[in-house]
Protein backbone atom coordinates (compact mmCIF):
# COMPACT_ATOMS: atom_id res chain seq x y z
CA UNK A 1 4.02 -18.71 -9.66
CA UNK A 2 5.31 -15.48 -10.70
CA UNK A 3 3.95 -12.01 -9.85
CA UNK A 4 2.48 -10.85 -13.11
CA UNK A 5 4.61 -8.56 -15.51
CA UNK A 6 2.54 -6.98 -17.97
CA UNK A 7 3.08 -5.78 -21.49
CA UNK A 8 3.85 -2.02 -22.02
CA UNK A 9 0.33 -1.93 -24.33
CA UNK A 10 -1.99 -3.54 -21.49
CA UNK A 11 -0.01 -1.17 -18.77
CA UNK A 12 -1.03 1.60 -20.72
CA UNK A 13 -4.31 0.61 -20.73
CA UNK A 14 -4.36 -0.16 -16.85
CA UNK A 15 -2.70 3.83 -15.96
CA UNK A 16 -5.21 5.38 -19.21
CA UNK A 17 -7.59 7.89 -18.19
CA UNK A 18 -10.47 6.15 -20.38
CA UNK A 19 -13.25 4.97 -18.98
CA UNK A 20 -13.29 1.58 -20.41
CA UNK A 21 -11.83 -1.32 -18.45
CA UNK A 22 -9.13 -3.45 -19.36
CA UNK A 23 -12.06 -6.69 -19.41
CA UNK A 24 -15.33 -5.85 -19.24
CA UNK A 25 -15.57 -7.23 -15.36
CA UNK A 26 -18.91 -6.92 -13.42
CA UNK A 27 -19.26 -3.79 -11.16
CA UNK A 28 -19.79 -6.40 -8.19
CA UNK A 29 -16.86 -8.38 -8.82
CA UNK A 30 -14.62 -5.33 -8.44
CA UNK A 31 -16.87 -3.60 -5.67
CA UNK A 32 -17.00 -6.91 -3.94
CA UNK A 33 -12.98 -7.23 -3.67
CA UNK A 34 -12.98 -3.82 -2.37
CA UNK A 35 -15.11 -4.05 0.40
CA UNK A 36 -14.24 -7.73 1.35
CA UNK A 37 -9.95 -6.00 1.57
CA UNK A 38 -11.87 -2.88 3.21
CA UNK A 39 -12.84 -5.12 5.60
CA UNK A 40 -9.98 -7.29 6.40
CA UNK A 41 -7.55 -4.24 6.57
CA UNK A 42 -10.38 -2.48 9.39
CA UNK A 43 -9.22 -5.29 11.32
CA UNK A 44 -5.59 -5.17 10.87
CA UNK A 45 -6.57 -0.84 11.40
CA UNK A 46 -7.67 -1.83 14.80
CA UNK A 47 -5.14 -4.51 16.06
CA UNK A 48 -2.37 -1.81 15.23
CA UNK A 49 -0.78 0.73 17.60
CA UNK A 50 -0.11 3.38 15.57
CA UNK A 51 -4.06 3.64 14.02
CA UNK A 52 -5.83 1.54 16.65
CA UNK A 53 -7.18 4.57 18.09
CA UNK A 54 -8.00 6.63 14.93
CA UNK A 55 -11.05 6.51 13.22
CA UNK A 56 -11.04 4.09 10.35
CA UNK A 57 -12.06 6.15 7.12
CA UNK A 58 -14.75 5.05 4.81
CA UNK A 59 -13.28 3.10 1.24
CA UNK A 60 -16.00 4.03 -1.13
CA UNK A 61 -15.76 3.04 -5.24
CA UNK A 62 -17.20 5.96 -7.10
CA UNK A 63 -18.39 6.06 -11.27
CA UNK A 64 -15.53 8.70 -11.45
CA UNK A 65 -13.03 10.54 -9.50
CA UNK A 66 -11.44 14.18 -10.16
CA UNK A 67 -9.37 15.80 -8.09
CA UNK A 68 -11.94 18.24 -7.26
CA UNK A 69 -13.89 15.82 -5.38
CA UNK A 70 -11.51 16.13 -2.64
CA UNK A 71 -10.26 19.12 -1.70
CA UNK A 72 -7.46 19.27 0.55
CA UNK A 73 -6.45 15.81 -0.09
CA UNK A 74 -2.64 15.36 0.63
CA UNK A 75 -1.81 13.74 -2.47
CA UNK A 76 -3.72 15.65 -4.98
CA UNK A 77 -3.49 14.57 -9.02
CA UNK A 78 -4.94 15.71 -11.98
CA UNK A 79 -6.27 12.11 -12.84
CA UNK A 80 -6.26 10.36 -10.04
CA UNK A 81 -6.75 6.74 -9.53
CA UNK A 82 -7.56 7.08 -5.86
CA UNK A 83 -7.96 10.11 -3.25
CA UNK A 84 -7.41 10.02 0.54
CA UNK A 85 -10.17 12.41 1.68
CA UNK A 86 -9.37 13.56 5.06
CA UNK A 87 -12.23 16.74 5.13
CA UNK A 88 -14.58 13.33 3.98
CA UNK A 89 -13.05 10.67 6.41
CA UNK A 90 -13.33 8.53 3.09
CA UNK A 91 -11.02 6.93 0.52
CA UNK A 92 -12.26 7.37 -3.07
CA UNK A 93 -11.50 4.85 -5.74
CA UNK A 94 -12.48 5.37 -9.27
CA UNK A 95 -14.36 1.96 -10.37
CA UNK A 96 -13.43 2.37 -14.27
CA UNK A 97 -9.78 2.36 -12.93
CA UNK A 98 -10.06 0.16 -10.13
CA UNK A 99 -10.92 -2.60 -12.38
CA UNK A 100 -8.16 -2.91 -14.75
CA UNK A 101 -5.78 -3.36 -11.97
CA UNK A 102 -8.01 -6.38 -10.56
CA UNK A 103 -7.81 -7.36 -14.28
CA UNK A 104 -4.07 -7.32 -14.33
CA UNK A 105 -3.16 -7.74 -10.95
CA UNK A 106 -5.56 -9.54 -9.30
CA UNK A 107 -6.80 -9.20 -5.66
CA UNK A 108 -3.43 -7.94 -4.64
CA UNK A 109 -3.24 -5.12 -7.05
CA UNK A 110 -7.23 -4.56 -4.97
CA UNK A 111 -5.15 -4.63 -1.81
CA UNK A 112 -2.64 -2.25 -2.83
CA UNK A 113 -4.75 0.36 -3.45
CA UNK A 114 -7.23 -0.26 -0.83
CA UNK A 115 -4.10 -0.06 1.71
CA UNK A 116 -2.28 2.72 0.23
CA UNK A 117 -5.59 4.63 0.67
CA UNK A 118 -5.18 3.90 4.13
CA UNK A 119 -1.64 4.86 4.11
CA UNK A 120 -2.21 8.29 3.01
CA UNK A 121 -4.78 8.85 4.97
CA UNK A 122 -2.69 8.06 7.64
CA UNK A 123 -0.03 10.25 7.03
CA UNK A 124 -2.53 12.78 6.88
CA UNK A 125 -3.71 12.88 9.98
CA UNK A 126 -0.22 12.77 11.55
CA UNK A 127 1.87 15.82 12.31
CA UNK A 128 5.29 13.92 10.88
CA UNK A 129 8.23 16.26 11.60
CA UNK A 130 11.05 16.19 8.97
CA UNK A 131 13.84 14.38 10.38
CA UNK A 132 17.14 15.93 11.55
CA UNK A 133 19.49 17.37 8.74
CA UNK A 134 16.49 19.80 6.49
CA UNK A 135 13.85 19.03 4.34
CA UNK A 136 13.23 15.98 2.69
CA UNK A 137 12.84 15.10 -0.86
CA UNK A 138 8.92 16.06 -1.82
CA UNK A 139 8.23 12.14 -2.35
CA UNK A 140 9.06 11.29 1.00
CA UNK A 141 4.97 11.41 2.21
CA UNK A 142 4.21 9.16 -0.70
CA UNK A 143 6.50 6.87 -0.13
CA UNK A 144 5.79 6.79 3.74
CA UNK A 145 1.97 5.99 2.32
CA UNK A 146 3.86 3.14 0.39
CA UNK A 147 6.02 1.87 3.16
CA UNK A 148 2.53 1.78 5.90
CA UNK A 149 0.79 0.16 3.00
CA UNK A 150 3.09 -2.90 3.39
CA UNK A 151 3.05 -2.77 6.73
CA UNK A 152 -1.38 -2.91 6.91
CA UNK A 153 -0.89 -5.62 3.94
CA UNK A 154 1.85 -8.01 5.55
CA UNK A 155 -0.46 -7.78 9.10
CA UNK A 156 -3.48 -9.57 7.15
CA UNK A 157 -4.05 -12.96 8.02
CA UNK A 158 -1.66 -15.25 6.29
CA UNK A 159 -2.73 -18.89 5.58
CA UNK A 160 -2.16 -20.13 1.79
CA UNK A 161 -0.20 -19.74 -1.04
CA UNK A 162 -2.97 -17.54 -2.79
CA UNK A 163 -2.31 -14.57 -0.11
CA UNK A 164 1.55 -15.04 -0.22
CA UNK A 165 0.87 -14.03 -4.38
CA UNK A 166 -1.28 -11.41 -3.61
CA UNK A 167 0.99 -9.89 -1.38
CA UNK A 168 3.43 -10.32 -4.25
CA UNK A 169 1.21 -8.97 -6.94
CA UNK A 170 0.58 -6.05 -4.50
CA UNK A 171 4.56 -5.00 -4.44
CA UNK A 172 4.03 -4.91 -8.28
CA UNK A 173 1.06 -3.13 -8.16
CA UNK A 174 2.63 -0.63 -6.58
CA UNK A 175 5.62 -0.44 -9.26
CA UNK A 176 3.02 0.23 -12.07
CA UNK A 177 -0.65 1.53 -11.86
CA UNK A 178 0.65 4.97 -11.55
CA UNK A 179 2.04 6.79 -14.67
CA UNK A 180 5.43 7.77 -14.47
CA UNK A 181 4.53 11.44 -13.34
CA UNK A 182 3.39 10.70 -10.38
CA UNK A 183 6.95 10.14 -9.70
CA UNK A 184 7.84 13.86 -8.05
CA UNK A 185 5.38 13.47 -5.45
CA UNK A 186 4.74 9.65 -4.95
CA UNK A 187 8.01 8.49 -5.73
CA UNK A 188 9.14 6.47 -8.95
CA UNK A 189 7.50 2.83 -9.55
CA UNK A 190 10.39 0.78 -8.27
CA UNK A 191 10.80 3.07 -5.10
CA UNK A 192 7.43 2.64 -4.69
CA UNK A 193 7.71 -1.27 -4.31
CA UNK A 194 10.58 -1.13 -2.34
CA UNK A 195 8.62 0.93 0.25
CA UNK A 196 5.71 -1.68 -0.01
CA UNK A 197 8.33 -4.13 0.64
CA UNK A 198 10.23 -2.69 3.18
CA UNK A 199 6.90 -2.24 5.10
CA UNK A 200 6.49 -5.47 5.06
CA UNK A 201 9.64 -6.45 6.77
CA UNK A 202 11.43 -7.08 3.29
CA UNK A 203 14.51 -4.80 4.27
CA UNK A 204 15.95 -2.46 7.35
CA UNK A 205 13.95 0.41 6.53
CA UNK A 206 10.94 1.36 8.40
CA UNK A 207 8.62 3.85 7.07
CA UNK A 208 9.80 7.09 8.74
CA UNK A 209 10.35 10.49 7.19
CA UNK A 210 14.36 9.61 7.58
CA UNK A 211 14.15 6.30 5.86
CA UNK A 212 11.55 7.08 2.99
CA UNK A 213 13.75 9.98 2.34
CA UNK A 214 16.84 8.73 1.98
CA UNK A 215 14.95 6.30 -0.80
CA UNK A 216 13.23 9.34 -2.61
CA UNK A 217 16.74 10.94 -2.47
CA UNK A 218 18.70 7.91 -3.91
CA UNK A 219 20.19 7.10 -1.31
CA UNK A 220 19.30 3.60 -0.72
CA UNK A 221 20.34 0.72 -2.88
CA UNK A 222 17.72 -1.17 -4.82
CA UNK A 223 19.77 -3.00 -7.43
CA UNK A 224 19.28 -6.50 -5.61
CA UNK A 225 15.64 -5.89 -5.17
CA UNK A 226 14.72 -5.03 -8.84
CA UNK A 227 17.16 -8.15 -9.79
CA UNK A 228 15.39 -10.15 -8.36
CA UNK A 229 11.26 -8.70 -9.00
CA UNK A 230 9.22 -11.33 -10.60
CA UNK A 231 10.42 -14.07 -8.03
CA UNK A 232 7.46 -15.30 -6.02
CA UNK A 233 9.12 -14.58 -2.23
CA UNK A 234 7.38 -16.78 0.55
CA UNK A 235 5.92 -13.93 2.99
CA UNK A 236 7.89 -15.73 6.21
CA UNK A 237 11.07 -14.05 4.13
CA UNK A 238 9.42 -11.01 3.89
CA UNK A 239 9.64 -9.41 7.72
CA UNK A 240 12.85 -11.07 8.79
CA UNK A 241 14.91 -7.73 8.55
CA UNK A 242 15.41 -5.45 12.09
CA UNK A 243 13.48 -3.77 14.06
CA UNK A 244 11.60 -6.62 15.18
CA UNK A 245 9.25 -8.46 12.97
CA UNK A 246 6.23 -7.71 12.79
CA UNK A 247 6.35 -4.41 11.79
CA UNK A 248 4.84 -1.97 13.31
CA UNK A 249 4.22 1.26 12.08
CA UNK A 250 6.89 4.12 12.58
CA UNK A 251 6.23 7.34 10.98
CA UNK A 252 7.87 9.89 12.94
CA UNK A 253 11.22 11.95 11.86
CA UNK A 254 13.64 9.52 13.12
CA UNK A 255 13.79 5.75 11.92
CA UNK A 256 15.64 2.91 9.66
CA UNK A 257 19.15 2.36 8.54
């Protein structure tokens, strides 16, 4: 099975600022999937080096989100889908938003944001120098957030052929529940998935400052990776790339080839 590709008209709907859903899905149903990934990634959260010893913020789904609900949240937006909260110790996710992507995407596209909550939280915490050589491209953070996403996301317990396809659906979640805008700050849609992917030990990269920025710079070539989107890859191909699999979290300056 294929990750899903969805028509331009039902993407628009999915990345829409309305406040009606793609399907008219129960609020349980999509609150549900949140908290049951909430909990799954608390335990991946604590098993991990890099977070083990931070607090674990709170995922809460909210009726609606503006970006005044959060202030000083490091990856502010006009309309956003989903705020990292550090002043809160919370992750906010917009429920009329939330559940298109479930609609479309399933419980990976669920996963995906749930983890790249966690990802920019992360990264806000964390003093991350700019590596050697100046400063790096503005998306660089987001697509750190991206990269530690994959990372949390590949660490979760892997057992069927349902997770392998979430993870899957996740990568392409990533591509496109974000309007092209975003792109200056988080990165564009396929950098985005390659950073998902690379975190989960889908290429060389790691996810520090040096790596994500030579992807939000252009630097890095994708080509073979967006041939080949919409293949279903079995996760054991996933982290089989150095450093050592599995991945562990590397945010600092210095970091892939």
């Amino acid at each position: 099975m294929t990750p899903p590709r969805p028509a331009a008209g039902l993407l628009a709907l999915v990345v829409a600022t309305t406040s009606t859903p793609v399907l008219a899905l129960p609020e349980a149903s999509v609150d549900g999937v949140v908290r049951r990934f909430t909990a799954e990634l608390q335990q991946v959260w604590r098993r991990e080096p890099a977070t083990a010893g931070r607090p674990f913020p709170s995922v809460r789904v909210v009726p609606s989100l503006a970006a005044q609900a959060c202030g000083g949240a490091p990856f502010p937006a006009s309309q956003p889908l989903l705020l990292a909260c550090p002043s809160q110790g919370a992750i906010l996710l917009e429920r009329a938003r939330v559940a298109p992507v479930y609609a479309v995407f399933g419980e990976g596209g669920v996963a995906f944001l749930v983890a790249y909550g966690l990802g920019q939280s992360l990264l806000s915490s964390l003093a991350v120098a700019s590596p050697p050589g100046g400063i790096p491209p503005p998306a660089t953070p987001g697509l750190q957030a991206a990269c530690a996403a994959g990372t949390l996301l590949a660490a979760l317990p892997i057992a069927t052929a349902a997770r392998r396809l979430q993870l899957n659906n996740a990568i392409t979640a990533a591509e496109q529940v974000f309007e092209s805008g975003v792109a200056p700050q988080l990165g564009s849609g396929p950098m985005r998935a390659f950073a998902v992917y690379s975190g989960m030990g889908g290429s060389s990269l790691d996810c520090s400052a040096a790596a994500m920025g030579r992807l939000a710079g252009g630097g890095v070539n994708i080509d073979s990776f967006l041939a080949t989107r919409g293949i279903s890859v079995p996760i054991d191909a996933f982290c089989r790339q150095p450093p050592a699999c599995p991945r562990r979290l590397t945010l600092g300056a210095a970091g892939g080839e």
